[in-house]
PDB file of N, CA and C in Angstrom:
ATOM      1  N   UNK A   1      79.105 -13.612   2.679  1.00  0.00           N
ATOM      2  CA  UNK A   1      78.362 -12.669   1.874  1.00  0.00           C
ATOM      3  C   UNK A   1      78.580 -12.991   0.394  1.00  0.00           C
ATOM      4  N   UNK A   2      77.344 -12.971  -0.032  1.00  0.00           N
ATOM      5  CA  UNK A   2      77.666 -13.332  -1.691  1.00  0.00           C
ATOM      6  C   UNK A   2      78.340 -12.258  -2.151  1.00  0.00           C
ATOM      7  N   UNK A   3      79.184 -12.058  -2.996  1.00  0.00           N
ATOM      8  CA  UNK A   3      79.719 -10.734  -3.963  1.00  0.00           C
ATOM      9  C   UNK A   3      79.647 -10.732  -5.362  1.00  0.00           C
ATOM     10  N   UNK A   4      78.750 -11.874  -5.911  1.00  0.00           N
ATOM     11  CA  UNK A   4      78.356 -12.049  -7.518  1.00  0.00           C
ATOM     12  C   UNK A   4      77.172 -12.242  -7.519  1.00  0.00           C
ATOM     13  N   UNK A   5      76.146 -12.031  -8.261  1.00  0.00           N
ATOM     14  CA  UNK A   5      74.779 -12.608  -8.495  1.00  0.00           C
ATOM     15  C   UNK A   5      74.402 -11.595  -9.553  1.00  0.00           C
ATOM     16  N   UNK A   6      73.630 -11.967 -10.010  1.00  0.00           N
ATOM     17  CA  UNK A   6      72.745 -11.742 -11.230  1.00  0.00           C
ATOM     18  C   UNK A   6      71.478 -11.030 -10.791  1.00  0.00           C
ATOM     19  N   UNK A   7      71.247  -9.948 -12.151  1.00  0.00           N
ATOM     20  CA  UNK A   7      69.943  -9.651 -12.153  1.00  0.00           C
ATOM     21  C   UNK A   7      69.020 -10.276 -11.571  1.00  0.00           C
ATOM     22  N   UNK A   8      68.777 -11.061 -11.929  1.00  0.00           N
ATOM     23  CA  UNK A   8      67.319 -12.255 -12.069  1.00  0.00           C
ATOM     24  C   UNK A   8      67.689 -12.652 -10.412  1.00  0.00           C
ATOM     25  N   UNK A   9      68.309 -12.444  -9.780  1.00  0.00           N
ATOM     26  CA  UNK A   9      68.405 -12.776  -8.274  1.00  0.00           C
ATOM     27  C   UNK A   9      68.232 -11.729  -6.858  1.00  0.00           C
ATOM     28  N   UNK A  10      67.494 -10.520  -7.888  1.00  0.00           N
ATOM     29  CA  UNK A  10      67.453  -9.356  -6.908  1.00  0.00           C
ATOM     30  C   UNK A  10      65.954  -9.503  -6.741  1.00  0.00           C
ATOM     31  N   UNK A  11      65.021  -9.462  -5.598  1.00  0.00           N
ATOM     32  CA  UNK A  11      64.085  -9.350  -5.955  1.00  0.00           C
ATOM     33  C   UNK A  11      63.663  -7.756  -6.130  1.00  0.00           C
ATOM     34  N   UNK A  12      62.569  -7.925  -6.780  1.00  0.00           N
ATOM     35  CA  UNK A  12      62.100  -6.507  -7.578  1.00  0.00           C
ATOM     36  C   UNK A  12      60.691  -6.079  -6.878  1.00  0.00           C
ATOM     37  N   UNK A  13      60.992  -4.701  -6.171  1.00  0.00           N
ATOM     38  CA  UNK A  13      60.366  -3.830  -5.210  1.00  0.00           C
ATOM     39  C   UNK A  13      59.379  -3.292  -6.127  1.00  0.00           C
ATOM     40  N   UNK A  14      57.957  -2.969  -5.813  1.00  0.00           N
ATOM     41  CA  UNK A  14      57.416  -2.172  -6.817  1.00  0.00           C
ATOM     42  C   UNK A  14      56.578  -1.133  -5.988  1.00  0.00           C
ATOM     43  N   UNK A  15      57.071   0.054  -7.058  1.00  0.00           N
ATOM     44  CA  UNK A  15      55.928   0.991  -6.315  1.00  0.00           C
ATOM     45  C   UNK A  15      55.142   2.132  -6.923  1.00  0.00           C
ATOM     46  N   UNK A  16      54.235   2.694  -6.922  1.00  0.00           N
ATOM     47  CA  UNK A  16      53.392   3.517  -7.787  1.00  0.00           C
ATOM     48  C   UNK A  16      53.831   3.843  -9.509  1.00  0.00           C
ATOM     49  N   UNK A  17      54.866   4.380  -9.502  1.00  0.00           N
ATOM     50  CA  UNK A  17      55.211   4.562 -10.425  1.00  0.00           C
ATOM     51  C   UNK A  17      56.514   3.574 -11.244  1.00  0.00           C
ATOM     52  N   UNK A  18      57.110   2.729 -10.487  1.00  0.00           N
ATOM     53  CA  UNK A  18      57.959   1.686 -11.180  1.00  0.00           C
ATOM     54  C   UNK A  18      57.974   0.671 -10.350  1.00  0.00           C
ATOM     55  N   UNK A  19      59.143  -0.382 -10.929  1.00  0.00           N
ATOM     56  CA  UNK A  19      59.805  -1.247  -9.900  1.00  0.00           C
ATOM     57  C   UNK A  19      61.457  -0.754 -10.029  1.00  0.00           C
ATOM     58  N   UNK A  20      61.675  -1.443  -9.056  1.00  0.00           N
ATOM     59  CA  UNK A  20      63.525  -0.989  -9.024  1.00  0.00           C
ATOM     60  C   UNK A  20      63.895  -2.659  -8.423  1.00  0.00           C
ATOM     61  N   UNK A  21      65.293  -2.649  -9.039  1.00  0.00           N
ATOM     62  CA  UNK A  21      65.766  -4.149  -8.039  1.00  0.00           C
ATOM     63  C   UNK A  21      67.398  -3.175  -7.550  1.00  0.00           C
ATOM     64  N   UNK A  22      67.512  -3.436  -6.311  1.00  0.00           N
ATOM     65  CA  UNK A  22      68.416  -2.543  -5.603  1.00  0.00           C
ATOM     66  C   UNK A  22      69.691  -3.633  -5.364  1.00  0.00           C
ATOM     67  N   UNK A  23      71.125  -3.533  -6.159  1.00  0.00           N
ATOM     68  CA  UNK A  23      71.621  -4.610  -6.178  1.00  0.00           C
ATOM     69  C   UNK A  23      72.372  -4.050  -5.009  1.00  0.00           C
ATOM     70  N   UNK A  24      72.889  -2.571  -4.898  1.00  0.00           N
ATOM     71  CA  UNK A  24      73.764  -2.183  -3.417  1.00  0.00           C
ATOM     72  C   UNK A  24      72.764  -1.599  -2.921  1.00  0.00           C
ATOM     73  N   UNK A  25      72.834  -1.173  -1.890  1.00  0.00           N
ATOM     74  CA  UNK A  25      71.876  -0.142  -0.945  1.00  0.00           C
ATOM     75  C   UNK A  25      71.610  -0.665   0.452  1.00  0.00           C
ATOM     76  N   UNK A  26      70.965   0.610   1.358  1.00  0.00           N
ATOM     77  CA  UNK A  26      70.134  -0.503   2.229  1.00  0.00           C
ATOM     78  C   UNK A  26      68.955  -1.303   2.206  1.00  0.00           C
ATOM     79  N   UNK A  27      68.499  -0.693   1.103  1.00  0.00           N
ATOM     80  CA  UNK A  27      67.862  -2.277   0.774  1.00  0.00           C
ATOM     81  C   UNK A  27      68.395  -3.060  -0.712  1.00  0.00           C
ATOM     82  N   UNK A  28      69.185  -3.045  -0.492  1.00  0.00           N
ATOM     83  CA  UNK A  28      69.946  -4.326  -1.738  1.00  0.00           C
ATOM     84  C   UNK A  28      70.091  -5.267  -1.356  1.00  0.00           C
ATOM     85  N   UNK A  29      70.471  -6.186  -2.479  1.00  0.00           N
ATOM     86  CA  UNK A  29      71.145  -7.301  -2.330  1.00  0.00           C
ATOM     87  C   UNK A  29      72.515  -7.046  -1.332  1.00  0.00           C
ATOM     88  N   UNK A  30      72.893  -6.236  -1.667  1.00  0.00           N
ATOM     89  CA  UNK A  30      74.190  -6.402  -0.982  1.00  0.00           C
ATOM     90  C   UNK A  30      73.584  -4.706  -0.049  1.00  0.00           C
ATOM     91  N   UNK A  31      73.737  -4.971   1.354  1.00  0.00           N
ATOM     92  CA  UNK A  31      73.641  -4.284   2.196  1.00  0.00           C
ATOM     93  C   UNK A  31      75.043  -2.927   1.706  1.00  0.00           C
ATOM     94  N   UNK A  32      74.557  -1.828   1.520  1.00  0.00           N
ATOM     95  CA  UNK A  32      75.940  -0.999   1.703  1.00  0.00           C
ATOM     96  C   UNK A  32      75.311   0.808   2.445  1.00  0.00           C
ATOM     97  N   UNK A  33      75.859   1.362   3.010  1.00  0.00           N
ATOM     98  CA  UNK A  33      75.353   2.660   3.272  1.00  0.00           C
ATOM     99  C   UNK A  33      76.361   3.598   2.576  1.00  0.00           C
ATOM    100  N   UNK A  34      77.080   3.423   1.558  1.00  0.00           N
ATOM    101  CA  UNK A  34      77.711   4.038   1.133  1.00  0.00           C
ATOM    102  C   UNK A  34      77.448   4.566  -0.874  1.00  0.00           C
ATOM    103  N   UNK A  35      76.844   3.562  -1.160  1.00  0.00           N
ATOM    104  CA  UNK A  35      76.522   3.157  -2.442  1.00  0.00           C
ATOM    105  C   UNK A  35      75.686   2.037  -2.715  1.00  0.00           C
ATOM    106  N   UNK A  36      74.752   3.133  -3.656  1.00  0.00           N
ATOM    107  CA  UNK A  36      73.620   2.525  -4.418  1.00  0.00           C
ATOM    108  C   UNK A  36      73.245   2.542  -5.531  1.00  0.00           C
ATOM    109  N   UNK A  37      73.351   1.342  -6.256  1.00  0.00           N
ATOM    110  CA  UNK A  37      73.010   1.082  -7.305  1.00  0.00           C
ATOM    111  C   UNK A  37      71.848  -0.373  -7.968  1.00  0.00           C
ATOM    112  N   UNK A  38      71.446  -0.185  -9.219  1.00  0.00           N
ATOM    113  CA  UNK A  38      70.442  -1.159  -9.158  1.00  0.00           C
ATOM    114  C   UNK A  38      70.022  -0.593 -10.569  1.00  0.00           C
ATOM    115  N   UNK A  39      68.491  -1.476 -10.674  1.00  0.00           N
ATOM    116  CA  UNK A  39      67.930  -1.188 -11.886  1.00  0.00           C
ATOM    117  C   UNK A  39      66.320  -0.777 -12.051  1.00  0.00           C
ATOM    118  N   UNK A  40      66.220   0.720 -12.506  1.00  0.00           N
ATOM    119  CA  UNK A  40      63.984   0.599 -12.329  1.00  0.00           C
ATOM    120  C   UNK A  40      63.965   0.424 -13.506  1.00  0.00           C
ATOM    121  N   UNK A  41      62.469   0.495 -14.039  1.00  0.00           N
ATOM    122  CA  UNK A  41      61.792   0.325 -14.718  1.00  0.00           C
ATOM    123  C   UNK A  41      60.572   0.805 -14.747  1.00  0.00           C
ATOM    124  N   UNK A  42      60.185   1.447 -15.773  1.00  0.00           N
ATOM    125  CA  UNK A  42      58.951   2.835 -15.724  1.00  0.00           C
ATOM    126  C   UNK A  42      58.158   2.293 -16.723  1.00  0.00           C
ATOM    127  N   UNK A  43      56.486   1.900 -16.382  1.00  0.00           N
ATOM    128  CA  UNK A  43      55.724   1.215 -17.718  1.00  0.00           C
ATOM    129  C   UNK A  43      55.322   2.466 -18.722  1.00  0.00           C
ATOM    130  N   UNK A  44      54.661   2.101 -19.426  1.00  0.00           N
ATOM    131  CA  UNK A  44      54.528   3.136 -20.187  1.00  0.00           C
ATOM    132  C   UNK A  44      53.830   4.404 -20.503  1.00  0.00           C
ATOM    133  N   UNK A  45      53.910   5.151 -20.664  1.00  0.00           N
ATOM    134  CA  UNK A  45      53.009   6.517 -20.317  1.00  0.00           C
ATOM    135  C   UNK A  45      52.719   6.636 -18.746  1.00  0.00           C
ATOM    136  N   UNK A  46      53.976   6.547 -18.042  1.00  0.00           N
ATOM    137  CA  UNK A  46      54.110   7.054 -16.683  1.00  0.00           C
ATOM    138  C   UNK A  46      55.005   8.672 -16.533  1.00  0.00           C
ATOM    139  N   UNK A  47      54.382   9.419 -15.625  1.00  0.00           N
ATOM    140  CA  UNK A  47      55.564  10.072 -15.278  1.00  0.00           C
ATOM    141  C   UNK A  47      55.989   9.769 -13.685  1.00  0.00           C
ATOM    142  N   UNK A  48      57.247   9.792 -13.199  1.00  0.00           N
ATOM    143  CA  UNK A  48      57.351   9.674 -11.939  1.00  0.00           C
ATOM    144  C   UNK A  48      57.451  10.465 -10.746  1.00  0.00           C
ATOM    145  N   UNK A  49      57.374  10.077  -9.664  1.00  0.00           N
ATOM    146  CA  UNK A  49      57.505  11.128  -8.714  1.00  0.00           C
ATOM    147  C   UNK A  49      58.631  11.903  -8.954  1.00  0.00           C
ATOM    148  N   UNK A  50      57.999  13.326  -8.889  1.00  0.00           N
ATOM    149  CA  UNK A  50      59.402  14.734  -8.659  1.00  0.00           C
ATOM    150  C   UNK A  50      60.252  13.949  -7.075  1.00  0.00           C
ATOM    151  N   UNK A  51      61.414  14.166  -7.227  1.00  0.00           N
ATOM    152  CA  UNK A  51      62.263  14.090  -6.720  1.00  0.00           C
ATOM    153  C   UNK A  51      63.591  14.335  -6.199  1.00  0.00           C
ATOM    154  N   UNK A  52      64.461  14.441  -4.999  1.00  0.00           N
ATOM    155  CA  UNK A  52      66.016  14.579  -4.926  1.00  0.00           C
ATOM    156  C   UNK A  52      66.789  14.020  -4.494  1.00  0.00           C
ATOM    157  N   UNK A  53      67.899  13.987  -4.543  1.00  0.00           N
ATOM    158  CA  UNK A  53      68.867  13.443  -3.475  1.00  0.00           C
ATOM    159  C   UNK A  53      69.925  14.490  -3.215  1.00  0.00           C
ATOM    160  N   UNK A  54      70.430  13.542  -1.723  1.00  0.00           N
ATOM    161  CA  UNK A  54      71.624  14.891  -1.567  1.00  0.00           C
ATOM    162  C   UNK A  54      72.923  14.578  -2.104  1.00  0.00           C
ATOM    163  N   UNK A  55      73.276  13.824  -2.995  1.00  0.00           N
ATOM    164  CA  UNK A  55      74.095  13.556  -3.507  1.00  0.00           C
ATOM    165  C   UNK A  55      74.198  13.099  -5.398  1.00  0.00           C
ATOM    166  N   UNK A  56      74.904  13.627  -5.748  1.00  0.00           N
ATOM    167  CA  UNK A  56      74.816  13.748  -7.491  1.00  0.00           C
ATOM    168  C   UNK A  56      74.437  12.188  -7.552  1.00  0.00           C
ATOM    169  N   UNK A  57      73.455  11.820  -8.903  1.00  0.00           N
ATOM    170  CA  UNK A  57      73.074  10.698  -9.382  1.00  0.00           C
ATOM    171  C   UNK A  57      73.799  10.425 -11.145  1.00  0.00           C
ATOM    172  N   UNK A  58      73.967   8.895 -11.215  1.00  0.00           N
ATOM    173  CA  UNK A  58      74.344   8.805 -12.658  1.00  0.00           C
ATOM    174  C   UNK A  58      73.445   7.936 -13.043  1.00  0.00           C
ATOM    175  N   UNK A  59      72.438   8.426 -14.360  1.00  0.00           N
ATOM    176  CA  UNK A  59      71.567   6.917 -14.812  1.00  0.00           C
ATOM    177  C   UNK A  59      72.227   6.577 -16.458  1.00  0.00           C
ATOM    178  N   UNK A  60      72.067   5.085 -17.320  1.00  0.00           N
ATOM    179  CA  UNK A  60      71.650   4.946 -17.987  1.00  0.00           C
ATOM    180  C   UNK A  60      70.766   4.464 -18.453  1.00  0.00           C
ATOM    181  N   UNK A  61      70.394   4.955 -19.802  1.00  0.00           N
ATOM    182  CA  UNK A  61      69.170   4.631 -20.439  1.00  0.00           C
ATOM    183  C   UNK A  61      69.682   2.586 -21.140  1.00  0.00           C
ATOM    184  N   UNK A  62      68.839   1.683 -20.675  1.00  0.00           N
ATOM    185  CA  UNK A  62      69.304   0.394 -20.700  1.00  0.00           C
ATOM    186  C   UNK A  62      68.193   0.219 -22.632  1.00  0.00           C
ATOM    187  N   UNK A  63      67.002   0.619 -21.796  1.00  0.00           N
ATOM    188  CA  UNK A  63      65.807   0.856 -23.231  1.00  0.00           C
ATOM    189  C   UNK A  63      64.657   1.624 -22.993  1.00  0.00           C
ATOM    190  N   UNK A  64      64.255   2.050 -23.852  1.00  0.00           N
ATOM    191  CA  UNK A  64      62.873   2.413 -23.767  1.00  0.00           C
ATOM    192  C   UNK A  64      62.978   4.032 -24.787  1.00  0.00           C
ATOM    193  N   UNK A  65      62.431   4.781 -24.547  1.00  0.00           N
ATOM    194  CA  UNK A  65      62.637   6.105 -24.676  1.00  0.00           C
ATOM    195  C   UNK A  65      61.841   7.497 -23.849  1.00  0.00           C
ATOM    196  N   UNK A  66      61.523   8.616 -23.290  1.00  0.00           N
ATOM    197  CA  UNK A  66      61.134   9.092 -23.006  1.00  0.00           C
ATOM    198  C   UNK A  66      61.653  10.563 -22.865  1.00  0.00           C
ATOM    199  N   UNK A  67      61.526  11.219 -21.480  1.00  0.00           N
ATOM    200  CA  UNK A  67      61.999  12.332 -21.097  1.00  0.00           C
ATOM    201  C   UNK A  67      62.532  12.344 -19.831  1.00  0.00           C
ATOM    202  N   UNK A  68      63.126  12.921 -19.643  1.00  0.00           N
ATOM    203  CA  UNK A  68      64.021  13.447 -18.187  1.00  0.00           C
ATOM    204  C   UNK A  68      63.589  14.981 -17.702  1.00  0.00           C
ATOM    205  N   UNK A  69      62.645  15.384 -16.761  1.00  0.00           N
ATOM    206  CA  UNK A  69      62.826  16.412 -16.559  1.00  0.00           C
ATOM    207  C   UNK A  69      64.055  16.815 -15.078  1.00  0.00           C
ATOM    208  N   UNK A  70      64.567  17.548 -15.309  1.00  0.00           N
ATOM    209  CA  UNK A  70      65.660  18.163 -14.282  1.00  0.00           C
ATOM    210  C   UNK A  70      65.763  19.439 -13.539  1.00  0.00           C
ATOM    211  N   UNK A  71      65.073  20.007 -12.516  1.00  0.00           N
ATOM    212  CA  UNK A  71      65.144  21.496 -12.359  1.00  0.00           C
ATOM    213  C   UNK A  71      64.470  21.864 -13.882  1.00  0.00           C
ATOM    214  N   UNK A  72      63.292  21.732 -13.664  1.00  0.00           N
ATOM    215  CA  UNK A  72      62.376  22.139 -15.040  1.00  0.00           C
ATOM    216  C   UNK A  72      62.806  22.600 -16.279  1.00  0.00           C
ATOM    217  N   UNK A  73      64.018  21.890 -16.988  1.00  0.00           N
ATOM    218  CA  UNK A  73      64.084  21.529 -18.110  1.00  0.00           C
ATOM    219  C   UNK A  73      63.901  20.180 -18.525  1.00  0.00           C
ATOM    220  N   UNK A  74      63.174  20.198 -19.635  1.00  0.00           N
ATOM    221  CA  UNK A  74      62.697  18.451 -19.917  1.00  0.00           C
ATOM    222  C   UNK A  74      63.876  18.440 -21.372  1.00  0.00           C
ATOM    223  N   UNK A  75      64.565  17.296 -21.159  1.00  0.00           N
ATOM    224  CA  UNK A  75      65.498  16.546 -22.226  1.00  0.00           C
ATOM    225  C   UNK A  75      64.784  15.177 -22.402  1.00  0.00           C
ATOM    226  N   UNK A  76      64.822  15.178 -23.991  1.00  0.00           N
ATOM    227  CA  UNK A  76      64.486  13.452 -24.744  1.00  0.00           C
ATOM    228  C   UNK A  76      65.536  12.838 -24.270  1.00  0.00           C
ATOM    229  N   UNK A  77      65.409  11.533 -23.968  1.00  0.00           N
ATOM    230  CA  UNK A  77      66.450  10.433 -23.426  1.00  0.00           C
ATOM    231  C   UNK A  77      65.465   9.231 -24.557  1.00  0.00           C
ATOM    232  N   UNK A  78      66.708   8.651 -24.946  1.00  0.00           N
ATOM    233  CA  UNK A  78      66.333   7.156 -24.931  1.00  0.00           C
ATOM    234  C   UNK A  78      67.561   6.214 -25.202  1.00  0.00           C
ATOM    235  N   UNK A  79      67.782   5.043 -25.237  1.00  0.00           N
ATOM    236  CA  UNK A  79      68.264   3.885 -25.225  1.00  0.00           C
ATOM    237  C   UNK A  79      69.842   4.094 -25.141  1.00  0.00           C
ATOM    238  N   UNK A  80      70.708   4.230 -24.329  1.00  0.00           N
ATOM    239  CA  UNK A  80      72.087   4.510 -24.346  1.00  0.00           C
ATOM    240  C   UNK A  80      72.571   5.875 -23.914  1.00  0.00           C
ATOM    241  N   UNK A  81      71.372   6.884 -23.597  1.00  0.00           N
ATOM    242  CA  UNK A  81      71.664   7.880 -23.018  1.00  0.00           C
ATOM    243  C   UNK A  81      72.355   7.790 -21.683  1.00  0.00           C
ATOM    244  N   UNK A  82      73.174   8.466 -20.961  1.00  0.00           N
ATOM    245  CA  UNK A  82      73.746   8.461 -20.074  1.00  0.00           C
ATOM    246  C   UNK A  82      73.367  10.070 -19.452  1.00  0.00           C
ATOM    247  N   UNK A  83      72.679  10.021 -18.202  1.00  0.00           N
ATOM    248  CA  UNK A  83      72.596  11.715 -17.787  1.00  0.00           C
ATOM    249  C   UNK A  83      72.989  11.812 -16.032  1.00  0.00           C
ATOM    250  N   UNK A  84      73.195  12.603 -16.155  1.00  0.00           N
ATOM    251  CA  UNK A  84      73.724  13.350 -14.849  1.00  0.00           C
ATOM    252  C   UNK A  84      72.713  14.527 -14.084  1.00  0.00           C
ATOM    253  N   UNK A  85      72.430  13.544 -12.872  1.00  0.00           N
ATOM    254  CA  UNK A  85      71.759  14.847 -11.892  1.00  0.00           C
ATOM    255  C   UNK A  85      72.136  15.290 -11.349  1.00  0.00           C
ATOM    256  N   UNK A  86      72.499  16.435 -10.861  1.00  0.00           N
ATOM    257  CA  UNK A  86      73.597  16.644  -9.664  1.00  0.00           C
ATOM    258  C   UNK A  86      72.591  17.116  -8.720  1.00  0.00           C
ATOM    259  N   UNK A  87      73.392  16.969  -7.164  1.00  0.00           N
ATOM    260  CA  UNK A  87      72.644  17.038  -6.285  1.00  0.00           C
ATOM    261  C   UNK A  87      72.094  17.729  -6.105  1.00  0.00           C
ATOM    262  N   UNK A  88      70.687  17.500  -5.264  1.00  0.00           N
ATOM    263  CA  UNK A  88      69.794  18.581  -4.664  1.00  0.00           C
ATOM    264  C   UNK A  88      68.919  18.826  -6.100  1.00  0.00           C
ATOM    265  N   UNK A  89      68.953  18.034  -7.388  1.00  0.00           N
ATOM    266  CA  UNK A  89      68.362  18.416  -8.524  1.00  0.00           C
ATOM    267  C   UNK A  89      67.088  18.127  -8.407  1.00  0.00           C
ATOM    268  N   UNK A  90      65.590  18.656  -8.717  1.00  0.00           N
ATOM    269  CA  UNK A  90      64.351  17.811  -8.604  1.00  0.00           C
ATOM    270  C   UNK A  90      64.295  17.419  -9.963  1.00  0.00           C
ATOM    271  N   UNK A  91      63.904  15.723  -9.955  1.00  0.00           N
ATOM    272  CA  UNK A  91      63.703  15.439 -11.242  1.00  0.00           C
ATOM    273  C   UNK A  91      62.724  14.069 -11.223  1.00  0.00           C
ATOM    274  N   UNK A  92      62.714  13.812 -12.484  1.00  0.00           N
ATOM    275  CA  UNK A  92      61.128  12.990 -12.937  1.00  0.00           C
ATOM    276  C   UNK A  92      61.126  12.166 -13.480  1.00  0.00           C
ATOM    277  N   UNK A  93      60.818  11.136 -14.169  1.00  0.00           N
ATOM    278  CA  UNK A  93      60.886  10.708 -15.695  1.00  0.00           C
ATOM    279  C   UNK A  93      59.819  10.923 -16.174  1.00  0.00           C
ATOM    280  N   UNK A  94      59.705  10.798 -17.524  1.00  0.00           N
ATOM    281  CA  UNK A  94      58.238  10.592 -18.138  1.00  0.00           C
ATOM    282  C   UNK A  94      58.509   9.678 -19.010  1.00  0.00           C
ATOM    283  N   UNK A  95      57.643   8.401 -19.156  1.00  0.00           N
ATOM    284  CA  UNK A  95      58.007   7.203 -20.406  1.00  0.00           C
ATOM    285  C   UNK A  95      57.000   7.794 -21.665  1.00  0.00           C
ATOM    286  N   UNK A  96      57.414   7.352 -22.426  1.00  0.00           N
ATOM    287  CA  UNK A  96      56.586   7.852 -24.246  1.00  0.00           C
ATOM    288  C   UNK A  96      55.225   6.797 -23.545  1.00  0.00           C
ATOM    289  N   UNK A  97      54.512   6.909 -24.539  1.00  0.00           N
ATOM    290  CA  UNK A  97      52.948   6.124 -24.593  1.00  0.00           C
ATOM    291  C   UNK A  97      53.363   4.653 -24.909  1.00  0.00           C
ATOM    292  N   UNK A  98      54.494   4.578 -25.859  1.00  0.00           N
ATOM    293  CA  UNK A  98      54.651   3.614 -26.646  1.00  0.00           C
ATOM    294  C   UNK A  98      55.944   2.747 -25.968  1.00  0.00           C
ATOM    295  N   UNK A  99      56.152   3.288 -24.989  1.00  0.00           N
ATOM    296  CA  UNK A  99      58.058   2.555 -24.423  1.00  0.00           C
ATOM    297  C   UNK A  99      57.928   2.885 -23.221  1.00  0.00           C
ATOM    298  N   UNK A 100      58.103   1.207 -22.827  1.00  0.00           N
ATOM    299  CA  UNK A 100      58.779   1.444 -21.071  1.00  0.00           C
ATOM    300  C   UNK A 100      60.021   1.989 -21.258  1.00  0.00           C
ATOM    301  N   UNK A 101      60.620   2.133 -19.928  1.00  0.00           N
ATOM    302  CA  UNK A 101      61.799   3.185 -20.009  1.00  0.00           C
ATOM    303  C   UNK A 101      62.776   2.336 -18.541  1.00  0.00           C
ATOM    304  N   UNK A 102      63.535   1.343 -19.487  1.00  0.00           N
ATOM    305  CA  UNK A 102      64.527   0.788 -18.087  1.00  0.00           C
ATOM    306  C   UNK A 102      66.165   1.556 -18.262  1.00  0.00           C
ATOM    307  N   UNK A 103      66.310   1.738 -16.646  1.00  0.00           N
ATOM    308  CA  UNK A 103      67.394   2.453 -16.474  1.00  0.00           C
ATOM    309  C   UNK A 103      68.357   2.176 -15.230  1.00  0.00           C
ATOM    310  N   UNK A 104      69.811   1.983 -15.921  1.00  0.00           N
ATOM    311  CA  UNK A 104      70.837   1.752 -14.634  1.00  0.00           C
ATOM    312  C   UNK A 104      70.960   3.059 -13.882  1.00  0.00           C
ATOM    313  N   UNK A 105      70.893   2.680 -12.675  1.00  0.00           N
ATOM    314  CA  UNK A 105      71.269   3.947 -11.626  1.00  0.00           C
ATOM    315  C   UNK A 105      72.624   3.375 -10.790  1.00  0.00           C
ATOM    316  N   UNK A 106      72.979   4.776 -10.224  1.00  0.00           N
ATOM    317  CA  UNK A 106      73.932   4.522  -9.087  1.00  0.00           C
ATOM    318  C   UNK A 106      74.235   5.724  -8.671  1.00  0.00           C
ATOM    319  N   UNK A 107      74.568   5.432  -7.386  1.00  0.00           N
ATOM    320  CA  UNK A 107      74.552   7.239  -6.408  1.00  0.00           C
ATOM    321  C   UNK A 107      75.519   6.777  -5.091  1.00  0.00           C
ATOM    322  N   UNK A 108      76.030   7.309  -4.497  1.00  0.00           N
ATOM    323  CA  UNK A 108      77.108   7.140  -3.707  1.00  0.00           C
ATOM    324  C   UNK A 108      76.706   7.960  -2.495  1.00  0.00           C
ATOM    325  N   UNK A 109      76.981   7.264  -1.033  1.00  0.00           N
ATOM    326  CA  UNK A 109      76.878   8.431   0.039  1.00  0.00           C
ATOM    327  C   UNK A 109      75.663   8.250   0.701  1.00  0.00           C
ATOM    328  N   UNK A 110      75.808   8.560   1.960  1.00  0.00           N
ATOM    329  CA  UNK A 110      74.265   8.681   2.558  1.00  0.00           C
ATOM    330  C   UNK A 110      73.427   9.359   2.072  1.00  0.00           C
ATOM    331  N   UNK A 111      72.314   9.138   1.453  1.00  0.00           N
ATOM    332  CA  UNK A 111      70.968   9.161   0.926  1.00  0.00           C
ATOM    333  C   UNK A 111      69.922   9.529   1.615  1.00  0.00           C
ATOM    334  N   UNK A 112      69.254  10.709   1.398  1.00  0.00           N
ATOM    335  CA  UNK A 112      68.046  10.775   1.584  1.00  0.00           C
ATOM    336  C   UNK A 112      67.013  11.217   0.462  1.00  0.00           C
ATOM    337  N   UNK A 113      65.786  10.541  -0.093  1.00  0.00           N
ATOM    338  CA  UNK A 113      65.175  10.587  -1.307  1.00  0.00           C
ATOM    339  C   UNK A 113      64.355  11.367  -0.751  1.00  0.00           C
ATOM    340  N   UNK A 114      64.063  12.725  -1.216  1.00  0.00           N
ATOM    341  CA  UNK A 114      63.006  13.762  -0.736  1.00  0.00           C
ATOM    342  C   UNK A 114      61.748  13.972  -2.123  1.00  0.00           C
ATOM    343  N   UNK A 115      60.678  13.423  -1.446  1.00  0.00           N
ATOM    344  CA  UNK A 115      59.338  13.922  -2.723  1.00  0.00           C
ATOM    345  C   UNK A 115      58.923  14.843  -2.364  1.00  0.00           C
TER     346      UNK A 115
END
């Protein structure tokens, strides 16, 4: 099993509203059911699917700028922000008109993504 590789070696999933490259997960690079982490990417003037998990999420903001909505408060995020969902939270992104919006994730635990 590889245990090093690079960005540029994940391939990158795309779907309605972003792409993601899933470096742990079950679908990662590295197979794990315990932890998932990776990287999306939101083009611009998107918002994304409402969403949850059953387990708290940590993202950072890598670039871009936009909004975070969370249990219907919307917070500005951009470039170095670090936010916290905790579980069972429904939440969104929205990218500005003018900025994609790339962001590290990672979440721990069996997963289920509910829209």
């Amino acid at each position: 099993m590889k245990q090093i590789f690079n960005e540029e070696d994940i391939e990158k999933k795309i779907f309605d509203d972003r792409w993601v490259k899933f470096a742990f997960g079950p679908g990662g690079m590295i197979k794990t059911e315990n932890l998932n982490m990776g990287i999306t990417e939101f083009s611009k003037g998107k918002t994304s699917l409402a969403h949850s998990h059953d387990v708290d999420e940590a993202l950072y903001i890598i670039s871009g700028k936009g909004s975070a909505k969370i249990n219907e408060v919307t917070h500005s995020i951009r470039a170095g922000d670090f936010i916290h969902i905790p579980r069972g939270s429904e939440h969104t992104m929205i990218t500005d008109q003018k900025s994609k919006l790339k962001i590290f994730f990672v979440f721990s635990g069996t997963t289920k993504i509910k829209y």
